[in-house]
N, C-alpha and C. Protein backbone atom coordinates (compact mmCIF):
# COMPACT_ATOMS: atom_id res chain seq x y z
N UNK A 1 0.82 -1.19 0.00
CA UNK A 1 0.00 0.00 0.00
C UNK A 1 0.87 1.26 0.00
N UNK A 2 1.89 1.22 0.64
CA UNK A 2 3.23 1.92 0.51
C UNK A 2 3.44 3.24 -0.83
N UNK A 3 3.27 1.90 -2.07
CA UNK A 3 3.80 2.06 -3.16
C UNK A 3 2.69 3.16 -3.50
N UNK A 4 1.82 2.89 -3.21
CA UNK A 4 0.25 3.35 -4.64
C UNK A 4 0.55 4.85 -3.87
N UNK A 5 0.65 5.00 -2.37
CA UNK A 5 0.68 6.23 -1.40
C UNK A 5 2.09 7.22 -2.27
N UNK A 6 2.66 6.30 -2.55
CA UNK A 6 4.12 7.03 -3.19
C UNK A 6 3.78 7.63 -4.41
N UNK A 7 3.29 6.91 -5.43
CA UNK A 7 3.26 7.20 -6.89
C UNK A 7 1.72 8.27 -6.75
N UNK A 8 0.78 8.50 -5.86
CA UNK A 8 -0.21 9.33 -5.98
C UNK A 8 0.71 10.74 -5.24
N UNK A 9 1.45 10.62 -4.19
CA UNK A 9 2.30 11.54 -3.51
C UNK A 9 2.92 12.27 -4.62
N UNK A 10 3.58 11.24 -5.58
CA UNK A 10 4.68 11.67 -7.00
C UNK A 10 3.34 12.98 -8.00
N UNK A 11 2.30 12.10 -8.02
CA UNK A 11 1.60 13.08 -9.14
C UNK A 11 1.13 14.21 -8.70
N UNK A 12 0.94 14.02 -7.10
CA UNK A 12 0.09 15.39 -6.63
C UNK A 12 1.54 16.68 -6.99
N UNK A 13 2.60 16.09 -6.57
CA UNK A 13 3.91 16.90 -6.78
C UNK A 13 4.18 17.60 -8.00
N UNK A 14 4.03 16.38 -9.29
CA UNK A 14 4.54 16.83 -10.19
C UNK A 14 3.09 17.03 -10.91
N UNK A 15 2.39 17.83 -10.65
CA UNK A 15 0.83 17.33 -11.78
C UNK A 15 0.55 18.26 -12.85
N UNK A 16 1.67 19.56 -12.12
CA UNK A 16 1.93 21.00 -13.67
C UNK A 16 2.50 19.84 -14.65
N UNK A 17 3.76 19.45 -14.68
CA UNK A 17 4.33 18.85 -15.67
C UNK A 17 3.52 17.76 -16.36
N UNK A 18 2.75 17.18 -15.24
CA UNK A 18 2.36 15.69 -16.16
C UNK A 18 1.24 16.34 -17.05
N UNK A 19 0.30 17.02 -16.49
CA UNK A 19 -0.53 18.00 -17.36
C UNK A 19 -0.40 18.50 -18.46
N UNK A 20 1.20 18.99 -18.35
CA UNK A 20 1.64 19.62 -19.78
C UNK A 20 2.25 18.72 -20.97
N UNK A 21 2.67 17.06 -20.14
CA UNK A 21 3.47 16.17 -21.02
C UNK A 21 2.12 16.08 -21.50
N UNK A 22 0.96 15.50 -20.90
CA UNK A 22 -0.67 14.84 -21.84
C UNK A 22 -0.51 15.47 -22.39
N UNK A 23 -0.96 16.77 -22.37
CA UNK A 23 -1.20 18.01 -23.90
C UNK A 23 -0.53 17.93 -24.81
N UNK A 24 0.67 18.05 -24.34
CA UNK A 24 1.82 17.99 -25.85
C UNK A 24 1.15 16.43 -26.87
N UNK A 25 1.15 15.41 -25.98
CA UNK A 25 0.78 13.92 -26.66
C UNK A 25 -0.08 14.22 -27.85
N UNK A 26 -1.20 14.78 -26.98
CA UNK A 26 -2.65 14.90 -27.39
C UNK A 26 -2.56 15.97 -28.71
N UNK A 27 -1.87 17.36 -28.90
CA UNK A 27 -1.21 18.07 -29.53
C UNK A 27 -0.47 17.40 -30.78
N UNK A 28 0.57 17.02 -30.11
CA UNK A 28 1.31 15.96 -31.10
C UNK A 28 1.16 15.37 -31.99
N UNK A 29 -0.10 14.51 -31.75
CA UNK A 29 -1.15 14.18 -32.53
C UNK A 29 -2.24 14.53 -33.68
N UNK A 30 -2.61 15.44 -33.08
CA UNK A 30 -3.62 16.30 -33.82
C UNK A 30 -2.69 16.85 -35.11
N UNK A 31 -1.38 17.62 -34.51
CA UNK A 31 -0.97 18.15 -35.96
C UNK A 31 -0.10 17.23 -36.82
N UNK A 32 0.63 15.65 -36.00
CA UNK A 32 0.95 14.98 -37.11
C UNK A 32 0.27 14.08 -37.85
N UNK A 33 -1.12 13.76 -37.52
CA UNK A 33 -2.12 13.33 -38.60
C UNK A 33 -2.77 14.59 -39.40
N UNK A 34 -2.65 15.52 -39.40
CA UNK A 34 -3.56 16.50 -40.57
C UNK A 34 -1.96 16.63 -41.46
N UNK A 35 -1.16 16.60 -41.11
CA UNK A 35 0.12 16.99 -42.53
C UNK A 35 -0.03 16.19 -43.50
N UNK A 36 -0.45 16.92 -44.60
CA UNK A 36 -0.35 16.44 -46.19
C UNK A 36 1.18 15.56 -46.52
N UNK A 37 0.82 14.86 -46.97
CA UNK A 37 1.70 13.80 -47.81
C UNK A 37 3.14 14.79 -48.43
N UNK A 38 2.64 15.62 -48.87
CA UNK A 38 3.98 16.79 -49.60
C UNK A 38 4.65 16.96 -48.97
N UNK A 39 3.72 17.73 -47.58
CA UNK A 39 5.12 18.12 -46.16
C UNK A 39 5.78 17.00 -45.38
N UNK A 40 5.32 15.90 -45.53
CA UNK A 40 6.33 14.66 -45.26
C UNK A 40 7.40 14.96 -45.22
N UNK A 41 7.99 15.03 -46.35
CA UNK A 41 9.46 14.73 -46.71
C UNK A 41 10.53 15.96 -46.05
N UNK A 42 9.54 17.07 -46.23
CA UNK A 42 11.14 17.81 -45.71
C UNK A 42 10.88 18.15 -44.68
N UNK A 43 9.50 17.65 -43.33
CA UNK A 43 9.57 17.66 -41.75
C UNK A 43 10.44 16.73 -41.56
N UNK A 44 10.06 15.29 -41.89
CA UNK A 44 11.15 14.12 -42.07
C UNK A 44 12.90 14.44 -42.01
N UNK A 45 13.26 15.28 -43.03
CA UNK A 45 14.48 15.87 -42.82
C UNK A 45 15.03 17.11 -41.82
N UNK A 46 13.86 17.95 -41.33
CA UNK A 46 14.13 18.87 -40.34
C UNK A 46 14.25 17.72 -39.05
N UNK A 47 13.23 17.00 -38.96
CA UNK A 47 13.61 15.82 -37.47
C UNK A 47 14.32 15.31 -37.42
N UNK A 48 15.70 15.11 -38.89
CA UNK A 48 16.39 14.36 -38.74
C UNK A 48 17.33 15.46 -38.06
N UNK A 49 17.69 16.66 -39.00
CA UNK A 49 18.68 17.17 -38.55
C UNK A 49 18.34 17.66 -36.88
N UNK A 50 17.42 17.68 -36.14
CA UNK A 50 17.57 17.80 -35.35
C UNK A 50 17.79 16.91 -34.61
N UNK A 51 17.19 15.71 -34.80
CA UNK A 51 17.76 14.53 -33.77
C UNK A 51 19.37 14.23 -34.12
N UNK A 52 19.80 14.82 -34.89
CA UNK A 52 21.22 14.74 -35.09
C UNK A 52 21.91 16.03 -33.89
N UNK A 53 21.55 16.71 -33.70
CA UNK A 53 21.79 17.48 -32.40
C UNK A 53 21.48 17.02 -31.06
N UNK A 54 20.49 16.30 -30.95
CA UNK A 54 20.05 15.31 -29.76
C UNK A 54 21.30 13.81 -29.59
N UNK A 55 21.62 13.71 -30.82
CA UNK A 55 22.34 12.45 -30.31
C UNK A 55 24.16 12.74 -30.15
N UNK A 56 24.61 15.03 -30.82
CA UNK A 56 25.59 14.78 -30.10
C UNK A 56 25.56 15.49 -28.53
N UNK A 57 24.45 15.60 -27.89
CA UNK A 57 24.57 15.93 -26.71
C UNK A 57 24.22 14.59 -26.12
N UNK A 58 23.61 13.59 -26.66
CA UNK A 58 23.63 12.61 -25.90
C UNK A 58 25.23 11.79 -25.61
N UNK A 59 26.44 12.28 -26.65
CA UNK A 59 27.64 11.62 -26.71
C UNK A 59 28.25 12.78 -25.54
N UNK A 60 27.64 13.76 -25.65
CA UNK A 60 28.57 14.64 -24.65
C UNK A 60 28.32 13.88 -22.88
N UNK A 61 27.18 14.14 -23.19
CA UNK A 61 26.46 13.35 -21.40
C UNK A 61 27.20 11.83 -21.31
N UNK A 62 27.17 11.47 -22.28
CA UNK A 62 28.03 10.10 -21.86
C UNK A 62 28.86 10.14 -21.57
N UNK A 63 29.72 11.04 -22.36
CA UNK A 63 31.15 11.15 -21.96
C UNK A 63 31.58 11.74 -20.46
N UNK A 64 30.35 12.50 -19.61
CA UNK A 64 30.83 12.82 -18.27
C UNK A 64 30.02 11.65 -17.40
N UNK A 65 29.42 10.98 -17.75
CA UNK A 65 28.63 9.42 -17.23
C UNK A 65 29.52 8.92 -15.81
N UNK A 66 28.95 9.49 -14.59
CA UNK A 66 29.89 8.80 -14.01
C UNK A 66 29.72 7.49 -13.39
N UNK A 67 28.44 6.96 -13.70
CA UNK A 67 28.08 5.48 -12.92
C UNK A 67 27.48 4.79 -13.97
N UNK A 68 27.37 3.15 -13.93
CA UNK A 68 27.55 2.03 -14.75
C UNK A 68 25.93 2.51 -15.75
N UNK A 69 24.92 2.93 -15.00
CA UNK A 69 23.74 2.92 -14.89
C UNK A 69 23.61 4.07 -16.34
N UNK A 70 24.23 5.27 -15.82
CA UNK A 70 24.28 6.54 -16.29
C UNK A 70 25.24 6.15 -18.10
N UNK A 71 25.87 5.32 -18.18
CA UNK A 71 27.03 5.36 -19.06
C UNK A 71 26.34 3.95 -20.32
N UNK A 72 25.02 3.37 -19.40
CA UNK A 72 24.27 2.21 -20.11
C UNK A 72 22.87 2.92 -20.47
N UNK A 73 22.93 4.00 -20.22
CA UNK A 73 21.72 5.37 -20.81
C UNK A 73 22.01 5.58 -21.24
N UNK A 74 23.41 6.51 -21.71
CA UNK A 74 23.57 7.08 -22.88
C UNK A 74 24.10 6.48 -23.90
N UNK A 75 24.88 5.00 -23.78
CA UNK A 75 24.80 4.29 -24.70
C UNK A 75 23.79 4.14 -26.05
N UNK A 76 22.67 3.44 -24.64
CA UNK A 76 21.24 3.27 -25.54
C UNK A 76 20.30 4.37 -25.77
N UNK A 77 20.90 5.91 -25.70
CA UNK A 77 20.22 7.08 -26.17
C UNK A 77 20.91 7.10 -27.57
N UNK A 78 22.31 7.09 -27.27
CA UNK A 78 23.36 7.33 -28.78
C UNK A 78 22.63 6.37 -29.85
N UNK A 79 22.71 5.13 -29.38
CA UNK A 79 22.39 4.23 -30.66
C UNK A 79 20.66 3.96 -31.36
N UNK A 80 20.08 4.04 -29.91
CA UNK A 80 18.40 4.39 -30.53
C UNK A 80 18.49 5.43 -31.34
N UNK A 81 18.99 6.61 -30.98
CA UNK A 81 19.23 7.94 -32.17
C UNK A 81 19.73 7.95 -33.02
N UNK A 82 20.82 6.81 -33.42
CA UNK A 82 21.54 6.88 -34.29
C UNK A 82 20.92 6.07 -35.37
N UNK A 83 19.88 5.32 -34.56
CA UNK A 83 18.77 4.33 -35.77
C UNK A 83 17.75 5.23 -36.48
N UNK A 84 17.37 6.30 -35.46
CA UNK A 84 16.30 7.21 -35.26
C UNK A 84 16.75 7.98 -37.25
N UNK A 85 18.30 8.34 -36.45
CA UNK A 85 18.61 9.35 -37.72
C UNK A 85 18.81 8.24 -39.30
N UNK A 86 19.41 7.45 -39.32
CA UNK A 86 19.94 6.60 -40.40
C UNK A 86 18.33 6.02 -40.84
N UNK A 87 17.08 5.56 -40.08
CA UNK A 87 15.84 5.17 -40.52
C UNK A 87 15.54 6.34 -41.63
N UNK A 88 15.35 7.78 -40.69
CA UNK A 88 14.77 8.36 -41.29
C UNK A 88 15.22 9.30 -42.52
N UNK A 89 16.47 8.93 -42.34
CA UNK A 89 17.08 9.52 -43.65
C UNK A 89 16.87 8.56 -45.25
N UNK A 90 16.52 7.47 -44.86
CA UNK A 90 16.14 5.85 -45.52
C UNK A 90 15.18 6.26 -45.76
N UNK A 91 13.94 6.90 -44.66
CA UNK A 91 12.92 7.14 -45.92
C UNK A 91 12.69 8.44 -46.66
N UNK A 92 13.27 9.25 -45.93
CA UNK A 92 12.91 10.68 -46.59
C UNK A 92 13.82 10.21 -48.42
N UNK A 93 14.76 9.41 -48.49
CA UNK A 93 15.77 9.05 -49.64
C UNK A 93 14.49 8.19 -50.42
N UNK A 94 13.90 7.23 -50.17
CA UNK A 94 12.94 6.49 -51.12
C UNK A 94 11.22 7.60 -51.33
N UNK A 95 11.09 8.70 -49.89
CA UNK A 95 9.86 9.14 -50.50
C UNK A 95 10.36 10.62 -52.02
N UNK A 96 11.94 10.82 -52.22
CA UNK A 96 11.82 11.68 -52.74
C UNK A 96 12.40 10.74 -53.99
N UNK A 97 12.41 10.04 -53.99
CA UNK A 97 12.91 8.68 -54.94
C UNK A 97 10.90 8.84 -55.98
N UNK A 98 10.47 8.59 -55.11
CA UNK A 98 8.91 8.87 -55.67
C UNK A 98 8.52 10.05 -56.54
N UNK A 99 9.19 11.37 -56.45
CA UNK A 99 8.99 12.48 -57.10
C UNK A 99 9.97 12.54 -58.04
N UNK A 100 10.73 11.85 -58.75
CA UNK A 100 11.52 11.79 -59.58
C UNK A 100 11.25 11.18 -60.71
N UNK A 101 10.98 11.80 -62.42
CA UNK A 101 10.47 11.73 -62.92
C UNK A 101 11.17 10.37 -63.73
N UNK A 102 10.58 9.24 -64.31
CA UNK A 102 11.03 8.16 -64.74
C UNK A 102 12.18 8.56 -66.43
N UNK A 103 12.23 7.76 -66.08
CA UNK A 103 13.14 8.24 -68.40
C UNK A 103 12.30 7.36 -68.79
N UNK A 104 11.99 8.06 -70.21
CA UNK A 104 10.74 7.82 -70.82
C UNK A 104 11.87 6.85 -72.14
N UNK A 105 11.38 5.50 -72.62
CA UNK A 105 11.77 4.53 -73.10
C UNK A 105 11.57 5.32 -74.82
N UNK A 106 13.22 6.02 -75.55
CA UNK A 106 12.36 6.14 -76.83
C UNK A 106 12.74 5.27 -77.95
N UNK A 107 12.56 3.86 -77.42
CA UNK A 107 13.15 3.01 -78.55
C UNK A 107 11.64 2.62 -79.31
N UNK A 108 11.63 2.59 -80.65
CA UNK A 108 10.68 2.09 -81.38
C UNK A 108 11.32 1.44 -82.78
């Protein structure tokens, strides 16, 4: 009973923030299902280049990592991000692969 007393203690504490993480979700949402198919491709490349800034501060934090715990986080921040960036550069490369006009066959 301990526990449930702890984690309701945790939300009454933090309940500005958790309030504001729902919204963003809920937010989040709303505007990445209405984006047209067009603006795909080059949000796709703005998230990349920015998660490319996220993953070298995640190499910086590692590098001052001073416990086993802390140094096996930023590991698996670096390399989830580093999938994050190399995925999405994979597709933004095949959806603009799509707008590229074919060569037209003129053998007869």
């Amino acid at each position: 009973m301990e526990t449930i007393s702890y984690i309701l203690e945790y939300i009454y504490e933090f309940k500005e923030p958790i309030f504001i993480i729902i919204l963003s979700i809920f937010l989040g949402i709303e505007v990445i299902s209405n984006v047209p198919a067009v603006l795909h491709t080059p949000l796709m490349s703005g998230a990349n280049a920015i998660h490319g800034v996220v993953i070298i501060g995640a190499i910086i934090v590692l590098g001052h990592a001073e416990y086993l715990s802390s140094m096996i986080l930023g590991f698996l921040a670096v390399v989830l991000g580093t999938l994050n960036v190399v995925g999405g550069f994979v597709v933004t490369d095949r959806m603009l692969e799509m707008f590229k006009k074919k060569p037209k066959d003129n053998k007869k």
